[in-house]
C-alpha atoms as a PDB file:
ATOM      1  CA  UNK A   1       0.000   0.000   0.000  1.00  0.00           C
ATOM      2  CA  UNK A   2       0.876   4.023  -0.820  1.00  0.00           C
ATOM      3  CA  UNK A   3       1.210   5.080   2.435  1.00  0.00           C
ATOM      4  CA  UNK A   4       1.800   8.337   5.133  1.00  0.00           C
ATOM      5  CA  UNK A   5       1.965   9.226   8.593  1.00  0.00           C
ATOM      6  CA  UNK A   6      -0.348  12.472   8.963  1.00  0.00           C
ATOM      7  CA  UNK A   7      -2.388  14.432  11.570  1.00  0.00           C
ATOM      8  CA  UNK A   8      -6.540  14.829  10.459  1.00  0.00           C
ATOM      9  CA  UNK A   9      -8.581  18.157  11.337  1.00  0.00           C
ATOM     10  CA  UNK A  10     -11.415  18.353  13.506  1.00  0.00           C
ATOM     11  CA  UNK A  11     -14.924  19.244  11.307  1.00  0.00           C
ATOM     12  CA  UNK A  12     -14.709  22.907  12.531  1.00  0.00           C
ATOM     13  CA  UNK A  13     -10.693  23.225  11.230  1.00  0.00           C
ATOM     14  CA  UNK A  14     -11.854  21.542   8.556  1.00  0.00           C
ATOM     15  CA  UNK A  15     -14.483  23.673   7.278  1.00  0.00           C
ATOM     16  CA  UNK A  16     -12.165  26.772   7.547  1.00  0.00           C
ATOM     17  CA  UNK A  17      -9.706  25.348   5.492  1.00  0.00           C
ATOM     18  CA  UNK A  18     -12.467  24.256   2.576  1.00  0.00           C
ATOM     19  CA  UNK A  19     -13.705  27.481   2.704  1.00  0.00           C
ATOM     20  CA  UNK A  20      -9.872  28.553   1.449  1.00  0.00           C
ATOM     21  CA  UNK A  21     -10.130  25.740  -0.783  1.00  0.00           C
ATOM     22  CA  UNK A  22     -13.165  27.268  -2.339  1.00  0.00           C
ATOM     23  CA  UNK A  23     -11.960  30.546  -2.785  1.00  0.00           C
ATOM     24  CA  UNK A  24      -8.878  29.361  -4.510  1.00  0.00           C
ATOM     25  CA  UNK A  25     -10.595  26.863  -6.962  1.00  0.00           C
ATOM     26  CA  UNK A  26     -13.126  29.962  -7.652  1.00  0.00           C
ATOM     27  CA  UNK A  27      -9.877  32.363  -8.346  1.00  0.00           C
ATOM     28  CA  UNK A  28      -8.194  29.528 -10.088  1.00  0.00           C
ATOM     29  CA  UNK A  29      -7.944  29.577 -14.083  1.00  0.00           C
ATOM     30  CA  UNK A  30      -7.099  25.620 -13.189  1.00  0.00           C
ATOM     31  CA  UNK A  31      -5.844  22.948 -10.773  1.00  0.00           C
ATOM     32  CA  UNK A  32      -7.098  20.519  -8.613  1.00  0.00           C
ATOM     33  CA  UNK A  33      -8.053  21.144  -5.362  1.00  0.00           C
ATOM     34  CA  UNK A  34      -8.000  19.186  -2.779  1.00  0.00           C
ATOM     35  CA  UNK A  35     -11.465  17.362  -1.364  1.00  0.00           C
ATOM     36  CA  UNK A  36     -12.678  17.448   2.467  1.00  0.00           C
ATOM     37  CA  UNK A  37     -12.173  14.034   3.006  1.00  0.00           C
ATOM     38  CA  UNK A  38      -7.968  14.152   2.138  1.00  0.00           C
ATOM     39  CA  UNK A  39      -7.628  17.211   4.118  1.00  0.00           C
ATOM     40  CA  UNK A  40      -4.044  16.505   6.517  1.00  0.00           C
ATOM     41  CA  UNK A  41      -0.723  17.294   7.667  1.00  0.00           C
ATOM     42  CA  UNK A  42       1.920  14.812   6.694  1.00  0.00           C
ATOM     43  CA  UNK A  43       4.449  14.086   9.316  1.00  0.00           C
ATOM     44  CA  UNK A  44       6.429  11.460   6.479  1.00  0.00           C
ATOM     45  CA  UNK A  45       5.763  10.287   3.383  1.00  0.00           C
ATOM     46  CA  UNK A  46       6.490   6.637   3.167  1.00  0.00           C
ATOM     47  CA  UNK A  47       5.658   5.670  -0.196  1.00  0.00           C
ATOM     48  CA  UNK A  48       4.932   2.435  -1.426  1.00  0.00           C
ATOM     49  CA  UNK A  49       5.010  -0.711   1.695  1.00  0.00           C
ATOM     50  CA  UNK A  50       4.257  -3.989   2.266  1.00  0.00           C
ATOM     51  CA  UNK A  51       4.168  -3.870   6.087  1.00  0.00           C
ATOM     52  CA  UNK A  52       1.580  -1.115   7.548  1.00  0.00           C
ATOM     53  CA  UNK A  53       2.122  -3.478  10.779  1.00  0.00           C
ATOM     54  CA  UNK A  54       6.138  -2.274  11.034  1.00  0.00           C
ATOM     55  CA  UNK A  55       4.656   1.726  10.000  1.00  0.00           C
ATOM     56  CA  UNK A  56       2.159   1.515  13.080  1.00  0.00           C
ATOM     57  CA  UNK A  57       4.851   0.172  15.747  1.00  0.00           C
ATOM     58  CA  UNK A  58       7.077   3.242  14.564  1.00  0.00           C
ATOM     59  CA  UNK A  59       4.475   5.190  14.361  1.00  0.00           C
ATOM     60  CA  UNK A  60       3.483   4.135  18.681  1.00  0.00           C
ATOM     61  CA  UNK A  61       6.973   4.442  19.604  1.00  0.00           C
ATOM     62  CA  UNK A  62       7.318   8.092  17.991  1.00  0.00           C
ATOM     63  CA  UNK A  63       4.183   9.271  19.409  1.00  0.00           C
ATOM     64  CA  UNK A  64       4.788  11.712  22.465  1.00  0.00           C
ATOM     65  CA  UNK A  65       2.622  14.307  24.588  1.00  0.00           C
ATOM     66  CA  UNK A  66      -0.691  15.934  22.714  1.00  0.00           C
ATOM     67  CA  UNK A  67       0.018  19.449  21.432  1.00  0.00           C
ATOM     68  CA  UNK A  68      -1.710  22.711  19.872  1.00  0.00           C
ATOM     69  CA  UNK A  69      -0.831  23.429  16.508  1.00  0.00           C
ATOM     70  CA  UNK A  70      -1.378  26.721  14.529  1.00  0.00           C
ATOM     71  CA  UNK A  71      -2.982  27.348  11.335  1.00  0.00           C
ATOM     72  CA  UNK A  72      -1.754  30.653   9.517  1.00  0.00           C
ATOM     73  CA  UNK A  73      -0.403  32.250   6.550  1.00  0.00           C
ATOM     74  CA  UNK A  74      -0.598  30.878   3.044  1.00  0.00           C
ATOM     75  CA  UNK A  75       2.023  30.116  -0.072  1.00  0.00           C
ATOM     76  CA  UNK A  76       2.732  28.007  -2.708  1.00  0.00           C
ATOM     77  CA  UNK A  77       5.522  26.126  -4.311  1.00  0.00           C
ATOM     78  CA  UNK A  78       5.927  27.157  -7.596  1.00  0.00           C
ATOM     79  CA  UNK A  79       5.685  24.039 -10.032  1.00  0.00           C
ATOM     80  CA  UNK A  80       6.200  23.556 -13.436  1.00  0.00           C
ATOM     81  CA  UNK A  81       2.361  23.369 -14.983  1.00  0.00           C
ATOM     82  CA  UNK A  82       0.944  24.694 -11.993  1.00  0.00           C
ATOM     83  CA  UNK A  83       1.763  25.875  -8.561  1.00  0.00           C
ATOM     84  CA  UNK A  84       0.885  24.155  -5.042  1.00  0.00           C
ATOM     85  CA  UNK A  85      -0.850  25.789  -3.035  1.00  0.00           C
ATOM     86  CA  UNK A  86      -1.042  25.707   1.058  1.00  0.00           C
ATOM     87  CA  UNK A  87      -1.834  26.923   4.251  1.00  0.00           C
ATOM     88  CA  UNK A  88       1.215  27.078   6.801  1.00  0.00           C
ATOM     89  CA  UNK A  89       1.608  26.014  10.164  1.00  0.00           C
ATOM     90  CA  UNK A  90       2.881  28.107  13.011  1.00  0.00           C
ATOM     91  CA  UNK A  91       6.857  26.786  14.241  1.00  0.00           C
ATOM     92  CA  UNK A  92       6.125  24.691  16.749  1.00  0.00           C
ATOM     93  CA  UNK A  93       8.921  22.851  18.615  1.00  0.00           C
ATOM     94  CA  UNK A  94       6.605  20.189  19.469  1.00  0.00           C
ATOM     95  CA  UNK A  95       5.534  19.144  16.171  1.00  0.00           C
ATOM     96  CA  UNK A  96       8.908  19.360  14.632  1.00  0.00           C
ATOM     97  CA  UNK A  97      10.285  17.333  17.145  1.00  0.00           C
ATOM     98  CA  UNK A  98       7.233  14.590  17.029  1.00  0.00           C
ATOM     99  CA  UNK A  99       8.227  14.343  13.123  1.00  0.00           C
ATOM    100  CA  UNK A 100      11.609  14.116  13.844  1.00  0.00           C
ATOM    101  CA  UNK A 101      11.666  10.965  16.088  1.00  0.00           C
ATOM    102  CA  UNK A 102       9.020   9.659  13.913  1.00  0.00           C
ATOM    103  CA  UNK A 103      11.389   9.321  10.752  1.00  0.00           C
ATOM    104  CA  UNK A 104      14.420   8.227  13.172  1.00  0.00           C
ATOM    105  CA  UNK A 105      11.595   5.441  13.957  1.00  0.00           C
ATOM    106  CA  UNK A 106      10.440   4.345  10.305  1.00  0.00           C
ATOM    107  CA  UNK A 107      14.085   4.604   9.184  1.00  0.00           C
ATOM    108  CA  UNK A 108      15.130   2.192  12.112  1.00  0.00           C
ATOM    109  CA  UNK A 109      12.304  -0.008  11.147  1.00  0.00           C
ATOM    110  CA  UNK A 110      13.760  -0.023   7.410  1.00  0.00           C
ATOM    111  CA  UNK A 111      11.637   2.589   5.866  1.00  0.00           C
ATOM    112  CA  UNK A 112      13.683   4.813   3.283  1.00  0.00           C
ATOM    113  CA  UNK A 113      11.598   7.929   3.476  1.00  0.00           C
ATOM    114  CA  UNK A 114      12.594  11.435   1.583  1.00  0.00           C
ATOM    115  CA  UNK A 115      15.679  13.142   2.889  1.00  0.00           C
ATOM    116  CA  UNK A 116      14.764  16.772   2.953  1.00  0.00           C
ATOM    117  CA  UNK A 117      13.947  19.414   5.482  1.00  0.00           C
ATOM    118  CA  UNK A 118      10.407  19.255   6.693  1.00  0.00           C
ATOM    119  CA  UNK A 119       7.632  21.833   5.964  1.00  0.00           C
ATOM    120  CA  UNK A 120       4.612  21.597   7.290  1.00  0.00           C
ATOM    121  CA  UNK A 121       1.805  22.536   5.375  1.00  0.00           C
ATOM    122  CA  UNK A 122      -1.985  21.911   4.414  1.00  0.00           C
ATOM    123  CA  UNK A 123      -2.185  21.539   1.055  1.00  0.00           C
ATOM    124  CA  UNK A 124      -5.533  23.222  -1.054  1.00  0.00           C
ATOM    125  CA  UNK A 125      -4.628  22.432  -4.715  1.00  0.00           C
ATOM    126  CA  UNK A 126      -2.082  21.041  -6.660  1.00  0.00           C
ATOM    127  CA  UNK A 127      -1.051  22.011 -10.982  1.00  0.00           C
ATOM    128  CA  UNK A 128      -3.026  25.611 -10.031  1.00  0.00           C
ATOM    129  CA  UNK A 129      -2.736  28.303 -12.759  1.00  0.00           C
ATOM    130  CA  UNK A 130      -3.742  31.475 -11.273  1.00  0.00           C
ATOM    131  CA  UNK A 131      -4.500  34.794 -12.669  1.00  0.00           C
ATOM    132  CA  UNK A 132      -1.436  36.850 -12.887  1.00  0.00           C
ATOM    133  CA  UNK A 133      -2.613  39.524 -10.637  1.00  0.00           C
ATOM    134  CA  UNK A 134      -4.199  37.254  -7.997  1.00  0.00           C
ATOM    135  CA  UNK A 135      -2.909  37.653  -4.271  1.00  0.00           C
ATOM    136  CA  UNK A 136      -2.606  34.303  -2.575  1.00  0.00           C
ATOM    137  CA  UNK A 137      -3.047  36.343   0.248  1.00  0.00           C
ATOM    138  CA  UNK A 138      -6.554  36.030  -0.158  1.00  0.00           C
ATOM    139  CA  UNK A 139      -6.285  32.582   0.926  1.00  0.00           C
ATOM    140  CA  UNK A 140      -5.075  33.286   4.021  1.00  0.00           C
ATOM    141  CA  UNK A 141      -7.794  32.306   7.384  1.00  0.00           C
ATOM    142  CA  UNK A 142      -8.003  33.409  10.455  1.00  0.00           C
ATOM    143  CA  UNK A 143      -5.509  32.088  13.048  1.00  0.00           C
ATOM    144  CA  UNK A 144      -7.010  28.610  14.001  1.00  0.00           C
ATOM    145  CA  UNK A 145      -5.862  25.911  16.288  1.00  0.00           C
ATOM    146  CA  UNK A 146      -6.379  22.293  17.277  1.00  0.00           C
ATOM    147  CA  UNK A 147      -5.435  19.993  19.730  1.00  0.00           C
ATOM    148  CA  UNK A 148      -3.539  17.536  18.363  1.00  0.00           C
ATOM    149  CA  UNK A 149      -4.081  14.081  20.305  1.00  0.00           C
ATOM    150  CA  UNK A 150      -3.653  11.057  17.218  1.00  0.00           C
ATOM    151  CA  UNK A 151      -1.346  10.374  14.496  1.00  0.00           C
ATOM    152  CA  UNK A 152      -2.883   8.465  11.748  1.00  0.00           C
ATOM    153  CA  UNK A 153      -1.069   6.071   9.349  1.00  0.00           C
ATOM    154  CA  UNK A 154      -3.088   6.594   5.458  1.00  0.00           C
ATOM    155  CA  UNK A 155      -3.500   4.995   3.062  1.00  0.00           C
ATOM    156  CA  UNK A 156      -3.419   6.955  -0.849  1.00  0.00           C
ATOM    157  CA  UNK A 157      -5.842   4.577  -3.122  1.00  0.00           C
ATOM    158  CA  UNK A 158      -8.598   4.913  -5.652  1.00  0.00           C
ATOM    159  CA  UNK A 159     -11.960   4.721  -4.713  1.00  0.00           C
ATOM    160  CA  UNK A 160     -14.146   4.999  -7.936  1.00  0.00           C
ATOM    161  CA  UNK A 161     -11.197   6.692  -9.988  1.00  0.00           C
ATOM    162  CA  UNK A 162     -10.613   9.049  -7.200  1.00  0.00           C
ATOM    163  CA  UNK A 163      -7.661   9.830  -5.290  1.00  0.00           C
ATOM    164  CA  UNK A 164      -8.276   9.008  -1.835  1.00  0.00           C
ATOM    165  CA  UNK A 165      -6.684   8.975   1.804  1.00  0.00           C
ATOM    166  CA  UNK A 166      -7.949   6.556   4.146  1.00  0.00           C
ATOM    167  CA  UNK A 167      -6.922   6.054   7.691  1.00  0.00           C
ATOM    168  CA  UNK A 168      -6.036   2.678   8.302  1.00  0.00           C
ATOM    169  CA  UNK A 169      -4.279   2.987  11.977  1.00  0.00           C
ATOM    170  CA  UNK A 170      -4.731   6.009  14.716  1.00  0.00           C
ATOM    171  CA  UNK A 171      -2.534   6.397  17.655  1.00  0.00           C
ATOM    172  CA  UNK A 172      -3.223   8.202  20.426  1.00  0.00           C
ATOM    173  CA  UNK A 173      -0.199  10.734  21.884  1.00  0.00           C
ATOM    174  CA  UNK A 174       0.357   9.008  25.357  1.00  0.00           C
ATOM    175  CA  UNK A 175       1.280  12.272  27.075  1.00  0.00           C
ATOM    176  CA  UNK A 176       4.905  10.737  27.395  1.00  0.00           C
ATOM    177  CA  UNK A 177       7.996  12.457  25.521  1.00  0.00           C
END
């Protein structure tokens, strides 16, 4: 299976960051945007695996305290064919360092995952052409927070030709770490 380690939104986060979503694929000459049900925030992209059971121990043994994390500001990376676009997330020491022992986990447990620095981000579409004089500050919500108390490992499949991610394993942060 395609698979990641991510963090999912409560409804209410949720439905703040469609409504960015929205706004974009209404500014947007094109792209594709990204549905309600694959809103997340990776923690590590493991690609393709044939032991979920191995992901979910690392996963357990990475997970530490419950946090807050931060919402705010807006960008994109620019992209040949179209830009992504994405909300940011607020520097936070304890998410870095939760993603951090998490790919010192999966790499013990013989994952080879991406070796580049980490940047968190929500993303709202991907191949987007906008307008030239279109501020992608108009994306940009009103600070908003969560509590942050699972990490899930996904699964990226098709489901009736569409790109879907599916939780197949949650683990609750232990309030240890």
């Amino acid at each position: 299976m395609r698979a990641f380690a991510a963090v999912l939104f409560e409804p209410d986060v949720a439905d703040r960051i469609m409504s960015a979503v929205g706004r974009l694929e209404s500014a947007a000459l094109r792209g594709r945007f990204t549905p309600r049900e694959n809103l997340h925030l990776t923690l590590a992209f493991l690609g393709e695996i044939d032991r979920p059971d191995l992901a979910e121990l690392a996963i357990r043994e990475a997970a530490g305290k419950p946090f807050l994390l931060t919402l705010e500001g807006c960008g994109r990376f620019p992209k040949r064919g179209g830009d992504v676009l994405w909300l940011g997330v607020r520097q936070n020491e304890a998410l870095v360092n939760l993603q951090a022992r998490l790919c010192d986990r999966l790499r013990a447990a013989g994952f080879a995952l991406e070796d580049r620095p980490y940047v968190p981000h929500i993303t709202l579409g991907r191949q987007v052409v906008l307008p030239p004089v279109y501020d992608i500050e108009a994306l940009a919500i009103p600070v908003l927070s969560q509590q942050v108390e699972r990490i899930y490992l996904m699964e990226s499949t098709r489901v009736e030709e569409r790109l879907r991610y599916l939780p197949r394993a949650a683990v609750k942060l232990t309030g240890q770490g």
